[in-house]
C-alpha atoms as a PDB file:
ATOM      1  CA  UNK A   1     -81.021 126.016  22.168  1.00  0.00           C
ATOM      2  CA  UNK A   2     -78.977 122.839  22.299  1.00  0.00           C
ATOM      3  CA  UNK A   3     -75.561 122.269  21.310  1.00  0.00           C
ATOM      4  CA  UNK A   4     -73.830 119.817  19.823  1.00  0.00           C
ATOM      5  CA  UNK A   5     -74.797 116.519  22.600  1.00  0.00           C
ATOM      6  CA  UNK A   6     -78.011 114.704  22.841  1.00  0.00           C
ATOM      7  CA  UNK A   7     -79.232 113.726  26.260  1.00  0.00           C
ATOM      8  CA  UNK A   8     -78.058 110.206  25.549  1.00  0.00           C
ATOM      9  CA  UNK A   9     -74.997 111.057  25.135  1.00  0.00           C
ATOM     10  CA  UNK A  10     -74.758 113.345  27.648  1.00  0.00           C
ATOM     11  CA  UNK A  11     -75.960 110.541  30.209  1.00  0.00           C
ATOM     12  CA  UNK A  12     -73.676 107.911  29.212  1.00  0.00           C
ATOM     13  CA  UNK A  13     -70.388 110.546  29.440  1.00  0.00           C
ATOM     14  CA  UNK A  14     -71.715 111.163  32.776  1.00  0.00           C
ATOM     15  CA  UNK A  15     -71.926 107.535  34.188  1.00  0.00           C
ATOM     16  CA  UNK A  16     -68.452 106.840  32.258  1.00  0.00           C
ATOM     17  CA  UNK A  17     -67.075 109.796  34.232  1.00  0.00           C
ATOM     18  CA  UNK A  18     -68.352 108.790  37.501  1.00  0.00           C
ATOM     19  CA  UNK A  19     -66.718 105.483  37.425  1.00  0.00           C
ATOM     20  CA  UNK A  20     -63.584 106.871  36.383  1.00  0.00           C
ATOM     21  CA  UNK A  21     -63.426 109.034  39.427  1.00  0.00           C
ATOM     22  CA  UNK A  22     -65.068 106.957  41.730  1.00  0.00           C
ATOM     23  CA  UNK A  23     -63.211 103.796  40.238  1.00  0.00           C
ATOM     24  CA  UNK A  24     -61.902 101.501  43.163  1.00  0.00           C
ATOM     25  CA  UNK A  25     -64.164 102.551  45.660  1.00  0.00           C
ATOM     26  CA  UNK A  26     -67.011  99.853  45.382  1.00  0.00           C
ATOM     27  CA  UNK A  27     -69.343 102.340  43.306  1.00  0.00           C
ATOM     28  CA  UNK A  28     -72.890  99.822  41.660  1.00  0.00           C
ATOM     29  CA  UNK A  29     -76.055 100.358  40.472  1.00  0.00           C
ATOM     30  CA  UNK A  30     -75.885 103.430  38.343  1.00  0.00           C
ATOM     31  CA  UNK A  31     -78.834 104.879  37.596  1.00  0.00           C
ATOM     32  CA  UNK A  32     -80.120 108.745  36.335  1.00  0.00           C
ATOM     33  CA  UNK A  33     -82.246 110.946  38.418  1.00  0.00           C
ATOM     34  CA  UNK A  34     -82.451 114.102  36.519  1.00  0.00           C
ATOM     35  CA  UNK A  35     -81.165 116.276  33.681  1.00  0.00           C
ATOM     36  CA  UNK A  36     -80.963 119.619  33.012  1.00  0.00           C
ATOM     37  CA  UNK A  37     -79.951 121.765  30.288  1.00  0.00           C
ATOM     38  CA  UNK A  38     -78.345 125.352  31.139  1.00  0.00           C
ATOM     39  CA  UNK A  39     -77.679 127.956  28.151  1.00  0.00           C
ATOM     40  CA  UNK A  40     -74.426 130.092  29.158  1.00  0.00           C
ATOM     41  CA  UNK A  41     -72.125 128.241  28.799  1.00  0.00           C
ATOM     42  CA  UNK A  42     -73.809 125.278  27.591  1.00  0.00           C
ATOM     43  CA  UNK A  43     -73.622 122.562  30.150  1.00  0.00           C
ATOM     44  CA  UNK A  44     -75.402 119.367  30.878  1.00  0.00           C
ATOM     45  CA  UNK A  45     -76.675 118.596  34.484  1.00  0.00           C
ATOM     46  CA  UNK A  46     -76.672 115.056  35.214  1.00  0.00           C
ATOM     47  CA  UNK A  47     -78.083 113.991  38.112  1.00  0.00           C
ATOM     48  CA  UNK A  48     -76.593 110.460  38.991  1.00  0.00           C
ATOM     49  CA  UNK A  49     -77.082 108.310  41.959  1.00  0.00           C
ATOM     50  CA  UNK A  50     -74.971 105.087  42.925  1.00  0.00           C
ATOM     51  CA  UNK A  51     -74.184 102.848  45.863  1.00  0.00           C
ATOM     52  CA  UNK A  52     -71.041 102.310  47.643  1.00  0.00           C
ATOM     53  CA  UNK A  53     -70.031 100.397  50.382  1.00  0.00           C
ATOM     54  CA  UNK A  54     -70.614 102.418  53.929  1.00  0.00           C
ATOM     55  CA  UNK A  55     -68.877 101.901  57.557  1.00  0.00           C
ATOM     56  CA  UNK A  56     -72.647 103.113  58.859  1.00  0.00           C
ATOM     57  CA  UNK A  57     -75.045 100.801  58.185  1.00  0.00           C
ATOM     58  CA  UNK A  58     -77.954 103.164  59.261  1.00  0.00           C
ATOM     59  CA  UNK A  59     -76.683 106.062  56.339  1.00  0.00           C
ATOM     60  CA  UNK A  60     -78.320 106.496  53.417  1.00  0.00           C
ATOM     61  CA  UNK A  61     -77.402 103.432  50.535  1.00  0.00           C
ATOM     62  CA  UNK A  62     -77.290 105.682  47.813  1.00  0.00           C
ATOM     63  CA  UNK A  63     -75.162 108.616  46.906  1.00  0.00           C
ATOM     64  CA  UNK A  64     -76.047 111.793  44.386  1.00  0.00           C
ATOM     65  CA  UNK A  65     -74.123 113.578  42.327  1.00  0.00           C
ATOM     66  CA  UNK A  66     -74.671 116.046  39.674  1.00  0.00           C
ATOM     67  CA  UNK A  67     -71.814 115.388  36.735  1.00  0.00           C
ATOM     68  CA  UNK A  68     -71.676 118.116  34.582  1.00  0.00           C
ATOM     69  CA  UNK A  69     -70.839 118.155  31.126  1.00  0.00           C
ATOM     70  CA  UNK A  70     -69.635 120.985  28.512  1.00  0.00           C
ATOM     71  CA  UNK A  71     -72.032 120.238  25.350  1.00  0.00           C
ATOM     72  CA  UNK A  72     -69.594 121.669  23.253  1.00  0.00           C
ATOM     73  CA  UNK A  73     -67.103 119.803  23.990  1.00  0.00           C
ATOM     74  CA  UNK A  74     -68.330 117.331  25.832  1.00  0.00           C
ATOM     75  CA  UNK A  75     -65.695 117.426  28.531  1.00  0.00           C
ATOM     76  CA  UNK A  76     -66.495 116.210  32.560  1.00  0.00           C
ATOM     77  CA  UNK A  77     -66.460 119.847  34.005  1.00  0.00           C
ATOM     78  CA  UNK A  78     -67.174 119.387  36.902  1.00  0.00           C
ATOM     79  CA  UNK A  79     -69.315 117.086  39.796  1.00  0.00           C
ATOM     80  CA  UNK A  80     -71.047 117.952  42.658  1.00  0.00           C
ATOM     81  CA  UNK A  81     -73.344 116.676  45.358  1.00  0.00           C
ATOM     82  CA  UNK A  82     -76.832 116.879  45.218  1.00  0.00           C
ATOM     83  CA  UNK A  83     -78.511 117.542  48.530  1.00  0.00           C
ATOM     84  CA  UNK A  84     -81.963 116.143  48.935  1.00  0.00           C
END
């Protein structure tokens, strides 16, 4: 059972939160990957990927991370990187 968030909402606090943190370091082109919903405690998993500028031309262009977000209160818990 869902709290008190709707995916879309979820999604767009966890974009806004990854430019926040990641402001001033070149992060574009947003875009969702995946979402999951866990039960105890209710959190949204936001999978989010992005580019930045890299020193290594041959790495990977985009970065993951998973942003996840309290439903009840809709607080930025915590992010993490997704490993492919």
């Amino acid at each position: 059972m869902q709290g008190k968030m709707d995916v879309r909402e979820a999604v767009k606090k966890a974009k806004e939160g990854l430019a926040t943190i990641f402001e001033g370091e070149g992060v574009s082109d947003l875009r969702l990957e995946e979402i999951t919903f866990s039960q105890g405690p209710p959190t949204w998993n936001v999978t989010i990927s992005f580019r930045r500028p890299s020193a290594f031309p041959l790495e990977s262009d985009r970065t993951f991370k998973v942003v996840h977000i309290s439903d009840l209160t809709g607080e930025l818990r915590s992010v993490s990187i997704r490993n492919l």
